[in-house]
PDB file of N, CA and C in Angstrom:
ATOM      1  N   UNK A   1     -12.879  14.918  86.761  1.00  0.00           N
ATOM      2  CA  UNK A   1     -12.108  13.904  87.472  1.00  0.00           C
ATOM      3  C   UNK A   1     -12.824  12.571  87.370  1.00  0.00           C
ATOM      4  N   UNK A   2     -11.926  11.375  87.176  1.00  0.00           N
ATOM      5  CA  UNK A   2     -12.504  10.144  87.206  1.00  0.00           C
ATOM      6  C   UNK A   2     -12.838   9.720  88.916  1.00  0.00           C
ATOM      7  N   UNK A   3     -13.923   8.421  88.595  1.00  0.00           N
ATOM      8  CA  UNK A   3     -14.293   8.518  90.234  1.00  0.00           C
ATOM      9  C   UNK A   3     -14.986   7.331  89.526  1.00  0.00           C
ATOM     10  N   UNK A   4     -14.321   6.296  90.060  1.00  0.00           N
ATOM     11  CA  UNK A   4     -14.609   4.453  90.138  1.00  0.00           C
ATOM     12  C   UNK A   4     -14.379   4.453  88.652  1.00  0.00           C
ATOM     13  N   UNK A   5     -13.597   4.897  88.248  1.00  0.00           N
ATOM     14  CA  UNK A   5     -13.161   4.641  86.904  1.00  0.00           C
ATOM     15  C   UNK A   5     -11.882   4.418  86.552  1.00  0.00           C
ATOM     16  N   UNK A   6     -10.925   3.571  85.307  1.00  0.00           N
ATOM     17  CA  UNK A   6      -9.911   3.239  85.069  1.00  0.00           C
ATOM     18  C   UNK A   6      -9.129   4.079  83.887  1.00  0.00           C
ATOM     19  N   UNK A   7      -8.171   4.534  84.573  1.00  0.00           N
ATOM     20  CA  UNK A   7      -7.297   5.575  83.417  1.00  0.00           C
ATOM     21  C   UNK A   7      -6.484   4.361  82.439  1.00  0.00           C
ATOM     22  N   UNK A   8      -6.815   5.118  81.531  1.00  0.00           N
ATOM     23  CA  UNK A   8      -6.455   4.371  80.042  1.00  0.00           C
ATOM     24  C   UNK A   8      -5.332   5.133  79.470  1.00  0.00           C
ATOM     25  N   UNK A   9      -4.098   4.664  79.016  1.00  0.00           N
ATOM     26  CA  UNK A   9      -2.976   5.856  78.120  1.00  0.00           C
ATOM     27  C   UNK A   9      -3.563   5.039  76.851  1.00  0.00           C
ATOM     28  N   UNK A  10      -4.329   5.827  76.078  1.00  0.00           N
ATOM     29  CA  UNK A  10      -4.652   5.270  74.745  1.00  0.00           C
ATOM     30  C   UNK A  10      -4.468   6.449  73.773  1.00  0.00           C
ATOM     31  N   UNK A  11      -4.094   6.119  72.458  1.00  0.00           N
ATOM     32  CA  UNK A  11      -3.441   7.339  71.869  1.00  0.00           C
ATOM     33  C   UNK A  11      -4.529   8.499  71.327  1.00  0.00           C
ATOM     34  N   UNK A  12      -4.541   9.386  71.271  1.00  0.00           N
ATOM     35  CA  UNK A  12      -3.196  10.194  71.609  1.00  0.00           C
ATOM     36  C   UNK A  12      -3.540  10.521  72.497  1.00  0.00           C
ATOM     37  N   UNK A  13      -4.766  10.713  73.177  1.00  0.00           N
ATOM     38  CA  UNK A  13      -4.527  11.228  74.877  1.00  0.00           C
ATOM     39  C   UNK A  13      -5.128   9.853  76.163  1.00  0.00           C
ATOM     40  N   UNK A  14      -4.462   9.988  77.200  1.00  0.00           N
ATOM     41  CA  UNK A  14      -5.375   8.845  78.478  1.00  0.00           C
ATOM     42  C   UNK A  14      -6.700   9.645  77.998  1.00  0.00           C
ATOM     43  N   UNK A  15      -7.696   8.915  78.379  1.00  0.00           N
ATOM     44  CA  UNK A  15      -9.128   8.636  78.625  1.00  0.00           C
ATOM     45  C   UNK A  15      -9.537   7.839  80.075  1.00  0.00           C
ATOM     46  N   UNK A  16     -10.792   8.149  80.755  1.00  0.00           N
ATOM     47  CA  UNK A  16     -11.242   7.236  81.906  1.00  0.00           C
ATOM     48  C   UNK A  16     -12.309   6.549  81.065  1.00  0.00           C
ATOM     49  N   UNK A  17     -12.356   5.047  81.528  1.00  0.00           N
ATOM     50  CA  UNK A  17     -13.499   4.200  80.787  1.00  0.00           C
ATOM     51  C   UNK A  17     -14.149   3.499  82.046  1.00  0.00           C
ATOM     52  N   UNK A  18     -15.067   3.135  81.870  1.00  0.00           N
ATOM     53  CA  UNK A  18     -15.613   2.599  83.079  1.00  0.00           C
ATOM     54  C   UNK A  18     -15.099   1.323  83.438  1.00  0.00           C
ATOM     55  N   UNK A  19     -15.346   0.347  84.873  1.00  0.00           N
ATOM     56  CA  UNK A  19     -14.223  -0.874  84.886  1.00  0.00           C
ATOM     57  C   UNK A  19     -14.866  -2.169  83.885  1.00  0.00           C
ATOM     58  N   UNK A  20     -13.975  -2.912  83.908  1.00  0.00           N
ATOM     59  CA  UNK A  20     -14.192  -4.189  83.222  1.00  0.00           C
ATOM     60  C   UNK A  20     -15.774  -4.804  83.601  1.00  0.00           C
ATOM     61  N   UNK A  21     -16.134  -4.917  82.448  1.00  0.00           N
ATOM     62  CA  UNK A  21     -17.697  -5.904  83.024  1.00  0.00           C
ATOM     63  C   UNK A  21     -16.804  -7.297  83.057  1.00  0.00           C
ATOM     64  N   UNK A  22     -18.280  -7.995  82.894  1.00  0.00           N
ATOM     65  CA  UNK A  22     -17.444  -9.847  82.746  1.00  0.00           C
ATOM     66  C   UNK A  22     -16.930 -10.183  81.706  1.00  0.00           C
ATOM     67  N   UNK A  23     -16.029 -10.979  81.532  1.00  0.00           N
ATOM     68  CA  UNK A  23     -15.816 -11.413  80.506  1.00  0.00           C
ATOM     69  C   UNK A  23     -16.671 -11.704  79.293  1.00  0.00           C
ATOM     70  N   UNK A  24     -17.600 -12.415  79.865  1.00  0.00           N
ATOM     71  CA  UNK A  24     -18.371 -12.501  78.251  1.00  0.00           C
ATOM     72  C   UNK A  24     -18.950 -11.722  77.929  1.00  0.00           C
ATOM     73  N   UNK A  25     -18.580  -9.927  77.909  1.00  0.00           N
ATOM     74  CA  UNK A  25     -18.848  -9.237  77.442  1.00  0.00           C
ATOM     75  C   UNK A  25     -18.333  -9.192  75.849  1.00  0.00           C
ATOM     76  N   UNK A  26     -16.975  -9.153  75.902  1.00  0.00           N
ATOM     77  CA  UNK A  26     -15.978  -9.107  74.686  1.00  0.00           C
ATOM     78  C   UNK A  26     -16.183 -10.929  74.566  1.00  0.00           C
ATOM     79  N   UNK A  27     -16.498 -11.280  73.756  1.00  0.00           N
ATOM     80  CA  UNK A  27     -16.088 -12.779  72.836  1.00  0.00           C
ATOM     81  C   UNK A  27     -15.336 -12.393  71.227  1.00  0.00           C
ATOM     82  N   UNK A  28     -14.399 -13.076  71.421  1.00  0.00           N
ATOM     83  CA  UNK A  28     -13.081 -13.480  71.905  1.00  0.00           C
ATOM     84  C   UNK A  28     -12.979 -12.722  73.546  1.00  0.00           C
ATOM     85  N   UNK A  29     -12.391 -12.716  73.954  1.00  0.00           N
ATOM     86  CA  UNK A  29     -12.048 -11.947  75.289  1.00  0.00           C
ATOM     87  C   UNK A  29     -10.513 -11.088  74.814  1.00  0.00           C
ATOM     88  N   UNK A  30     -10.702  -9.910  75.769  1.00  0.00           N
ATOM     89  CA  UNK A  30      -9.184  -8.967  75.510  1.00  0.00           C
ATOM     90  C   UNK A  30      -8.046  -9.990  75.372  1.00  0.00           C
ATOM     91  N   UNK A  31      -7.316  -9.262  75.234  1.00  0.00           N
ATOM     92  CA  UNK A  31      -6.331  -9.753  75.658  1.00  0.00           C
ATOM     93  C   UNK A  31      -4.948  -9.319  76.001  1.00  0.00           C
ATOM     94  N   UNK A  32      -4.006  -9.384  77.015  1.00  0.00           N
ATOM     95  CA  UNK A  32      -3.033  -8.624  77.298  1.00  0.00           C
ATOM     96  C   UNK A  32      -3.155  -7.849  78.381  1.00  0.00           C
ATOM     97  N   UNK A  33      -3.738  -8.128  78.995  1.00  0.00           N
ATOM     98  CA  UNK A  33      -4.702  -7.189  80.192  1.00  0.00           C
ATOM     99  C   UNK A  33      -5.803  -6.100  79.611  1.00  0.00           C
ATOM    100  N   UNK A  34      -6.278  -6.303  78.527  1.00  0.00           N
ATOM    101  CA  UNK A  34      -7.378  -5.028  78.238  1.00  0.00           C
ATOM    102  C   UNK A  34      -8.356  -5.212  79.006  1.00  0.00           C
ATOM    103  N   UNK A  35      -9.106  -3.852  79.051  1.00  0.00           N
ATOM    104  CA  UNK A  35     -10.496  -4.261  79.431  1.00  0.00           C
ATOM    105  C   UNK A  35     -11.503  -4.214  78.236  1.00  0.00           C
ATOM    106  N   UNK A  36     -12.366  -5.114  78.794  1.00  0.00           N
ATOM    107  CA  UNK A  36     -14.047  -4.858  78.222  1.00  0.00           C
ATOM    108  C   UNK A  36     -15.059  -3.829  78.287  1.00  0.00           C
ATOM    109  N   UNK A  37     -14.738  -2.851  77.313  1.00  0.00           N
ATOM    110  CA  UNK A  37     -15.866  -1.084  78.108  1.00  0.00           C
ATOM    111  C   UNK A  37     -16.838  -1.569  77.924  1.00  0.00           C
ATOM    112  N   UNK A  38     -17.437  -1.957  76.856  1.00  0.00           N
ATOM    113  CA  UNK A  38     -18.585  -2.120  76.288  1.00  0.00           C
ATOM    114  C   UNK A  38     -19.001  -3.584  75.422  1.00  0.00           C
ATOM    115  N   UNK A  39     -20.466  -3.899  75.400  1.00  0.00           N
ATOM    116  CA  UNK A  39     -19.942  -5.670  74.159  1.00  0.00           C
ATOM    117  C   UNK A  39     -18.882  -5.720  73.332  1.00  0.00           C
ATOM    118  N   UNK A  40     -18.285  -6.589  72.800  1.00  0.00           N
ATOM    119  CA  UNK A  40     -17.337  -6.272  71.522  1.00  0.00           C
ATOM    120  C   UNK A  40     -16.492  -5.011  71.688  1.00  0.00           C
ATOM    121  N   UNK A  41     -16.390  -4.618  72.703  1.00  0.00           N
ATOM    122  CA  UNK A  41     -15.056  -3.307  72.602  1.00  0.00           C
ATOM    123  C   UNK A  41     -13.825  -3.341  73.929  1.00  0.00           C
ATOM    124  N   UNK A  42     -12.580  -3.664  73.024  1.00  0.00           N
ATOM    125  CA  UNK A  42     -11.832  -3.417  74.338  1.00  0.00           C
ATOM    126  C   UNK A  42     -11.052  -2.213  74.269  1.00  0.00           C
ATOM    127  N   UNK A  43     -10.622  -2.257  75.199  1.00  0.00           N
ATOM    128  CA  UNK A  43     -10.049  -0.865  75.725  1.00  0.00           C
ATOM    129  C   UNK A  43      -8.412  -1.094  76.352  1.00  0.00           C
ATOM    130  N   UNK A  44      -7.236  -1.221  75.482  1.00  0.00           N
ATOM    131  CA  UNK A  44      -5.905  -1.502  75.532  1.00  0.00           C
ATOM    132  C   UNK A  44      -5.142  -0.952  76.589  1.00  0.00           C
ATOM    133  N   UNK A  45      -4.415  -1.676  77.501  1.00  0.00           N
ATOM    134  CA  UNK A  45      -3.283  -0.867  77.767  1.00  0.00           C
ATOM    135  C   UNK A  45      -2.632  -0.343  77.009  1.00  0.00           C
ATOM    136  N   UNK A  46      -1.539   0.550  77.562  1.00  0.00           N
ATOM    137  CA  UNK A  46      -0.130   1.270  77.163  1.00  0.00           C
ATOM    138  C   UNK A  46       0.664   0.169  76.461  1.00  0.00           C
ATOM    139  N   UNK A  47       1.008   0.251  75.051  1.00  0.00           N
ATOM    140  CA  UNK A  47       2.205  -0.456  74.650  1.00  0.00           C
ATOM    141  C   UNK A  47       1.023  -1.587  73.847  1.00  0.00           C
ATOM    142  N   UNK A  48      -0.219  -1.712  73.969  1.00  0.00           N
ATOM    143  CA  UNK A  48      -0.947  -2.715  73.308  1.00  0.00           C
ATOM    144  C   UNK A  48      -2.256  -2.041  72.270  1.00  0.00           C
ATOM    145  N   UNK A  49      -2.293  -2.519  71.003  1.00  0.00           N
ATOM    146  CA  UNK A  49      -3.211  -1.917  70.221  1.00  0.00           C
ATOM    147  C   UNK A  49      -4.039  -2.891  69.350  1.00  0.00           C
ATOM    148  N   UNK A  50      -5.075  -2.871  68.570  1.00  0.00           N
ATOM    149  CA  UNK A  50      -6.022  -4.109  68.202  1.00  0.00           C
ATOM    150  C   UNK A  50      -7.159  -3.834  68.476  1.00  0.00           C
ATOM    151  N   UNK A  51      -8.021  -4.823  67.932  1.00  0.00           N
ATOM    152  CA  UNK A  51      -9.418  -4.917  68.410  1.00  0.00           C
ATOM    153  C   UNK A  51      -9.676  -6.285  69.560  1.00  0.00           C
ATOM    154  N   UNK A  52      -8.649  -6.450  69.470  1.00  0.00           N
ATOM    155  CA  UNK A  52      -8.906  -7.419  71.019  1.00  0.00           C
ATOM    156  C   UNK A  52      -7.493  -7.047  71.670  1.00  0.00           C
ATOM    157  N   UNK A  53      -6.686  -6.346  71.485  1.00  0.00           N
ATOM    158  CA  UNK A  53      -5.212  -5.553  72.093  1.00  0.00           C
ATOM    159  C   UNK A  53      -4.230  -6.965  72.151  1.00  0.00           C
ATOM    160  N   UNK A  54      -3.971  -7.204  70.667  1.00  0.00           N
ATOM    161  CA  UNK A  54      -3.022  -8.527  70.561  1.00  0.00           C
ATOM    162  C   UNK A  54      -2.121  -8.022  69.957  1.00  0.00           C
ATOM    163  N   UNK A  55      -2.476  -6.896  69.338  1.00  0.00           N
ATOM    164  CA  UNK A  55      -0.670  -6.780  68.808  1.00  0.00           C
ATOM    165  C   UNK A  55      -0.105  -5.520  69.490  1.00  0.00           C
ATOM    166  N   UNK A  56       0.977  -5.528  69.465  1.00  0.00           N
ATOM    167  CA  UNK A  56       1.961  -4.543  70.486  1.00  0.00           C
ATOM    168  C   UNK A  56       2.173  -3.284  69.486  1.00  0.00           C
ATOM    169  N   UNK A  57       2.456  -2.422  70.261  1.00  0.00           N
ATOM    170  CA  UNK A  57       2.065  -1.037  69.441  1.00  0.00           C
ATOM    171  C   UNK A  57       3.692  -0.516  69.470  1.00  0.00           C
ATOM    172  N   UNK A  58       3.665  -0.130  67.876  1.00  0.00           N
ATOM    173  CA  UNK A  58       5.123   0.185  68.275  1.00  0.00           C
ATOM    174  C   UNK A  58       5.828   1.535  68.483  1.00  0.00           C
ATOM    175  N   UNK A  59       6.803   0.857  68.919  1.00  0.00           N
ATOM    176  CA  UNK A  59       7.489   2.194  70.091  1.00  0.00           C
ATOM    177  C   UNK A  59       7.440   4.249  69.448  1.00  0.00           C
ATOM    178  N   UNK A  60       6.893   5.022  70.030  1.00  0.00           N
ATOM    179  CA  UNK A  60       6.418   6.242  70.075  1.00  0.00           C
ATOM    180  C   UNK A  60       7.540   6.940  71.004  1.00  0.00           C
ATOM    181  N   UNK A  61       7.721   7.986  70.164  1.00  0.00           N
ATOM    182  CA  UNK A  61       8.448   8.715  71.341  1.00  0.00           C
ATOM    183  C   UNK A  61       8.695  10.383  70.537  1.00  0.00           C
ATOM    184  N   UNK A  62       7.929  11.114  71.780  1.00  0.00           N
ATOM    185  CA  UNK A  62       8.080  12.479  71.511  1.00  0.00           C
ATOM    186  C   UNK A  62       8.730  13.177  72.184  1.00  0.00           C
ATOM    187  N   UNK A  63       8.817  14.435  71.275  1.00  0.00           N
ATOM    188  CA  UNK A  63       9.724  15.635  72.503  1.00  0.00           C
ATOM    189  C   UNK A  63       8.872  16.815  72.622  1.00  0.00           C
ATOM    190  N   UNK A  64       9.157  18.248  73.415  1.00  0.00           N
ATOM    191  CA  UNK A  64       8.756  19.127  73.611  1.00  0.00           C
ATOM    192  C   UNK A  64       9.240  20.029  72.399  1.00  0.00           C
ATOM    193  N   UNK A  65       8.619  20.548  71.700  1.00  0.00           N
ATOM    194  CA  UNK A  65       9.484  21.448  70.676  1.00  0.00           C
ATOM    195  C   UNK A  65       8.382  22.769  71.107  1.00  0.00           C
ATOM    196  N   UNK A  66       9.454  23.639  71.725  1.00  0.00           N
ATOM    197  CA  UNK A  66       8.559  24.658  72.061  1.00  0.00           C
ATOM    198  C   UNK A  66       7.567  24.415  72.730  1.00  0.00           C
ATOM    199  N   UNK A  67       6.039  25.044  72.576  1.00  0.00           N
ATOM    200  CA  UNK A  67       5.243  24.656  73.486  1.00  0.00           C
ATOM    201  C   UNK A  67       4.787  23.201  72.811  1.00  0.00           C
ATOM    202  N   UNK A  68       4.429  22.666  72.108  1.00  0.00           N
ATOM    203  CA  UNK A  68       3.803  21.273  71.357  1.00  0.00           C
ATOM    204  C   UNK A  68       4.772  20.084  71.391  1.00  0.00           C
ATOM    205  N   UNK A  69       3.926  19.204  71.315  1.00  0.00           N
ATOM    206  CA  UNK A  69       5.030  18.083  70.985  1.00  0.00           C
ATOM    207  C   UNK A  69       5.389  17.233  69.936  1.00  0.00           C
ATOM    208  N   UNK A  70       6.255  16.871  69.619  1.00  0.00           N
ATOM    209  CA  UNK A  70       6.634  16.800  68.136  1.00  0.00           C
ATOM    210  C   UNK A  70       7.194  14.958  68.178  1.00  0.00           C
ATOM    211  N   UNK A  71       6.712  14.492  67.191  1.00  0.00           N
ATOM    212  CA  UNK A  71       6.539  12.937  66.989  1.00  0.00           C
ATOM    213  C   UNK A  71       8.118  12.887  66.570  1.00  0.00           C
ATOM    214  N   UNK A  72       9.304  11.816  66.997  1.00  0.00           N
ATOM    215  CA  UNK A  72      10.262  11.209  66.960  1.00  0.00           C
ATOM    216  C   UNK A  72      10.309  10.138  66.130  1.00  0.00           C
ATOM    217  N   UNK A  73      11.121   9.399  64.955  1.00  0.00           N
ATOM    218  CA  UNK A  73      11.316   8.370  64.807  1.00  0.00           C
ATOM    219  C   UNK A  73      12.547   7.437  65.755  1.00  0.00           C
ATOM    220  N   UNK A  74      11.937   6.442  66.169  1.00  0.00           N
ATOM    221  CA  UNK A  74      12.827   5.877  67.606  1.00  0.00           C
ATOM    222  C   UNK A  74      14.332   5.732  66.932  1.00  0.00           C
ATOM    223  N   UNK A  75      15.467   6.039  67.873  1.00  0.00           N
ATOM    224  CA  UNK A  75      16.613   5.747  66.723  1.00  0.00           C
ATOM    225  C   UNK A  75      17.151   6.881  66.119  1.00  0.00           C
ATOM    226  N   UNK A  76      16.511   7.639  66.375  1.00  0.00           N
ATOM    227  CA  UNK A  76      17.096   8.351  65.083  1.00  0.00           C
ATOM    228  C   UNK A  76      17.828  10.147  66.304  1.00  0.00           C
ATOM    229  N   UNK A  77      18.408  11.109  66.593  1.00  0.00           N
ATOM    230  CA  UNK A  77      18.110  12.195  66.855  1.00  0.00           C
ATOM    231  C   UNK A  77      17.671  13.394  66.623  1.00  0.00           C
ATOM    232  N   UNK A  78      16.768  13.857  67.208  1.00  0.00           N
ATOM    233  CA  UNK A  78      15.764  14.688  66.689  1.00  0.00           C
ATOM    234  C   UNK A  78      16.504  16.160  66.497  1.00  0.00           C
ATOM    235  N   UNK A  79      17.824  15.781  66.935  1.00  0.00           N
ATOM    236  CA  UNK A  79      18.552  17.656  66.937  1.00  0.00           C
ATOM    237  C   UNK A  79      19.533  17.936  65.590  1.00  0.00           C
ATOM    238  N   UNK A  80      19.744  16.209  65.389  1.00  0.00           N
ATOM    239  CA  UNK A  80      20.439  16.474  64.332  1.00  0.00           C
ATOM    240  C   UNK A  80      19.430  16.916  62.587  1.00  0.00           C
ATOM    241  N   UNK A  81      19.935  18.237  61.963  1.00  0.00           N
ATOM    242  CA  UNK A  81      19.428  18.167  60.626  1.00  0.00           C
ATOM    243  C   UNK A  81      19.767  17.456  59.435  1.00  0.00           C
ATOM    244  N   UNK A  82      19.099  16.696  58.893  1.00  0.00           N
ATOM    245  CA  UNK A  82      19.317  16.431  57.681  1.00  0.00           C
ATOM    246  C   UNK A  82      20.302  15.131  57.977  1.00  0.00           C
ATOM    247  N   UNK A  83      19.561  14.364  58.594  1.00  0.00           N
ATOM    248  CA  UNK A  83      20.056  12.900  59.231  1.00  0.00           C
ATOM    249  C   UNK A  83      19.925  12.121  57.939  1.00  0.00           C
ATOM    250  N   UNK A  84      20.621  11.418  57.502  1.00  0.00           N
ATOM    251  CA  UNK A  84      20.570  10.097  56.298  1.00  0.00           C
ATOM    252  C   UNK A  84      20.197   8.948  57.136  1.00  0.00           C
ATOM    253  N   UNK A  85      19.001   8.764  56.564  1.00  0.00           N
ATOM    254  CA  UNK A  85      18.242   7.366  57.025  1.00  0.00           C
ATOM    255  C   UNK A  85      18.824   6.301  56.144  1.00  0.00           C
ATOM    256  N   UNK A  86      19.464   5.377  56.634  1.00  0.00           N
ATOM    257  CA  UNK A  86      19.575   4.263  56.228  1.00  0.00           C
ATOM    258  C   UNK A  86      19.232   2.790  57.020  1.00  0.00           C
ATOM    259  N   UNK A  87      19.471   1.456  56.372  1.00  0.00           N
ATOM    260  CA  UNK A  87      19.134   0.527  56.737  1.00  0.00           C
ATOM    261  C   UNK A  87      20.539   0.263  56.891  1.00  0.00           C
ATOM    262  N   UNK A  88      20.493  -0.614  58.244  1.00  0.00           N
ATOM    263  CA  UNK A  88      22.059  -0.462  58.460  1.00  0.00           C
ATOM    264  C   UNK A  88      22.469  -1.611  57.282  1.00  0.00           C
ATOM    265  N   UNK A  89      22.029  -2.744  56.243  1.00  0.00           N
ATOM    266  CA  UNK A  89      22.060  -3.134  55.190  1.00  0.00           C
ATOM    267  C   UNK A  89      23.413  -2.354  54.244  1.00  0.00           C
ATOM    268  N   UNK A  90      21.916  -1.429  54.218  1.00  0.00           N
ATOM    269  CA  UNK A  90      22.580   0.259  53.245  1.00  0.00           C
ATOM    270  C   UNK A  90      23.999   0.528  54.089  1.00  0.00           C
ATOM    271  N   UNK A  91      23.756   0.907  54.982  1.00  0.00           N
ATOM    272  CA  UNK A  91      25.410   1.560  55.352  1.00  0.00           C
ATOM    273  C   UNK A  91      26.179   0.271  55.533  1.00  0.00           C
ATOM    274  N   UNK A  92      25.683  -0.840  55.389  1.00  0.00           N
ATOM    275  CA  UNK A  92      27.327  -1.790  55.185  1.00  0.00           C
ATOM    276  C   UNK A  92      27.563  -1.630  53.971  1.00  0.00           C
ATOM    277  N   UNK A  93      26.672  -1.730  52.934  1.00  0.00           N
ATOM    278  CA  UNK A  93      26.991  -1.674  51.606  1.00  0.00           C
ATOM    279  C   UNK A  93      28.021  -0.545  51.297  1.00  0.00           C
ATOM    280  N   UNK A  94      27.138   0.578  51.583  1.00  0.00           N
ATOM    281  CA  UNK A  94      28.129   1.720  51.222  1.00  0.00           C
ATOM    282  C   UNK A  94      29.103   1.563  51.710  1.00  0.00           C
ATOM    283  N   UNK A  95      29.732   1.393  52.851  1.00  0.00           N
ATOM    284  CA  UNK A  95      30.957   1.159  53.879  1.00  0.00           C
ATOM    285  C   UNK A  95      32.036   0.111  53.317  1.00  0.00           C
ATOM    286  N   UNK A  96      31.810  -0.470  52.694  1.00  0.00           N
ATOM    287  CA  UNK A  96      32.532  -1.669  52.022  1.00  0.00           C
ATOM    288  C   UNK A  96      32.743  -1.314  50.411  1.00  0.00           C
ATOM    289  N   UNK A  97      32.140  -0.438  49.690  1.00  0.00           N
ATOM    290  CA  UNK A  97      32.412  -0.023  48.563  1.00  0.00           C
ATOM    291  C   UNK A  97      33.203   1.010  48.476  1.00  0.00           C
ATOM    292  N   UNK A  98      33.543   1.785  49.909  1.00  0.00           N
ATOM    293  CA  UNK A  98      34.393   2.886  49.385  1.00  0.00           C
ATOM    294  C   UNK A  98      36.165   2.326  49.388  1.00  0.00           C
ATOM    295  N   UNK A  99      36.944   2.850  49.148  1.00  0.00           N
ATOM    296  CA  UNK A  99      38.052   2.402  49.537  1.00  0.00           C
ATOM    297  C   UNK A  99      38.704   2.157  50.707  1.00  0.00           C
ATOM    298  N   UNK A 100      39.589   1.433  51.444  1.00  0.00           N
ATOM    299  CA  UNK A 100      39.834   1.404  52.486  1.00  0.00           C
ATOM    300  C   UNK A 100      41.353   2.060  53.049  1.00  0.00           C
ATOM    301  N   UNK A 101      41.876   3.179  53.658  1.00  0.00           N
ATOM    302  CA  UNK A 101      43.115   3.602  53.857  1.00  0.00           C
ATOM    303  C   UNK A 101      43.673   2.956  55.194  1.00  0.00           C
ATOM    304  N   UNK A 102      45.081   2.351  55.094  1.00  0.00           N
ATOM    305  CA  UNK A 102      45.530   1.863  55.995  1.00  0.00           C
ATOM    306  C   UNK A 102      44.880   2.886  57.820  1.00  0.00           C
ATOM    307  N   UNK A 103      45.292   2.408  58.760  1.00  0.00           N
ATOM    308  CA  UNK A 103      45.033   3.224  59.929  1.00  0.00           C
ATOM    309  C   UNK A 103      46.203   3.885  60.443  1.00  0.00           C
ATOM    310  N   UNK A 104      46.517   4.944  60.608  1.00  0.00           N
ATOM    311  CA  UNK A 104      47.833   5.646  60.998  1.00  0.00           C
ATOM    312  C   UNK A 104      47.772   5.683  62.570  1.00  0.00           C
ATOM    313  N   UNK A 105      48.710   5.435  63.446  1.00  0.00           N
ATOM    314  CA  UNK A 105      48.551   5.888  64.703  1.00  0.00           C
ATOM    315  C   UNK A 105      49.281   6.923  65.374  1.00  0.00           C
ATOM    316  N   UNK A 106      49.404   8.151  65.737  1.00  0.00           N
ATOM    317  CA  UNK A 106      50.157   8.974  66.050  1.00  0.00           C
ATOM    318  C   UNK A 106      50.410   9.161  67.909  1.00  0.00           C
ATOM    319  N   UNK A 107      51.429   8.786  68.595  1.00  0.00           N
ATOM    320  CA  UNK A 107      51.483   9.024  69.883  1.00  0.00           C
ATOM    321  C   UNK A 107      52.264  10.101  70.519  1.00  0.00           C
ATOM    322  N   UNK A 108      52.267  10.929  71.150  1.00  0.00           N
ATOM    323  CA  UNK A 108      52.935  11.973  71.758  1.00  0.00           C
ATOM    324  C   UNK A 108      54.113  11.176  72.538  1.00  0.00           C
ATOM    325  N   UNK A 109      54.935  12.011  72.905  1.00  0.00           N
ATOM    326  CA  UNK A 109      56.549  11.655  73.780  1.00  0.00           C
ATOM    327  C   UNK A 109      55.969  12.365  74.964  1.00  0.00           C
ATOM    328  N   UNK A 110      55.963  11.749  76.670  1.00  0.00           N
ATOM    329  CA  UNK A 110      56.229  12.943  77.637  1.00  0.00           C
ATOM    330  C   UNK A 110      56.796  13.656  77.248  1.00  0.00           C
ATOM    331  N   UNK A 111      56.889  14.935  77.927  1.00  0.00           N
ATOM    332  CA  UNK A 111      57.272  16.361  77.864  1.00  0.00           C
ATOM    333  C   UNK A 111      58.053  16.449  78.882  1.00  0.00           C
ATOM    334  N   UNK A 112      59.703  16.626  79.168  1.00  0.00           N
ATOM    335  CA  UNK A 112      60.740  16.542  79.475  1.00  0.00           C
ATOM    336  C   UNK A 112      61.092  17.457  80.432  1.00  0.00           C
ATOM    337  N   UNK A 113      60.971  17.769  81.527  1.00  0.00           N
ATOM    338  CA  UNK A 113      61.619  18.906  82.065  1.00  0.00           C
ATOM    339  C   UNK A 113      62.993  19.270  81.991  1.00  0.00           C
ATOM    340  N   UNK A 114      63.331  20.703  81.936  1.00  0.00           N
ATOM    341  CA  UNK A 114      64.932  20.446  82.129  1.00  0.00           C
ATOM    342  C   UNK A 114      65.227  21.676  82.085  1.00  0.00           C
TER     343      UNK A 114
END
């Protein structure tokens, strides 16, 4: 158990690091809210990655598959098989090259008692 210490979600698992010294520990200084563990080392929030935590980390998202968990591309569904990745670019292209058939509309009549 941590005890005067700061939980970190850093990948792939949280970690406890000890708290921020002073700033002029890290020169440059964090940034983004990181902390300073050690000289020259910061220690990122959630959603921030770098050696000073300036660039934003991009979006992660897993599921439970069975007992483990299994890495997602964001966007996409993980149930469907044999998903065609495209750039939606790609699917205008294709979408505009096939032919186009008028739209038919079909409406039902109430149903009449009698």
């Amino acid at each position: 158990m941590c005890t005067d210490l700061t939980l970190v979600n850093a990948h792939p698992t949280p970690h406890a690091v000890p708290p921020s010294r002073s700033p002029a520990d890290c020169q440059p200084p964090c940034q983004n809210r990181g902390s300073c563990s050690r000289p020259h080392t910061c220690v990122c929030r959630s959603g921030f990655q770098g050696a000073r935590c300036e660039e934003v980390t991009p979006e992660q998202v897993y599921i439970r598959d069975g007992g483990a968990l299994k890495w997602v591309q964001p966007g996409t569904n993980p149930f469907q098989k044999d998903q065609a990745r495209r750039r939606p670019a790609e699917r205008q292209a294709q979408d505009t090259s096939r032919p186009r058939s008028p739209h038919t509309t079909t409406t039902k009549a109430p149903l009449q008692a009698g």
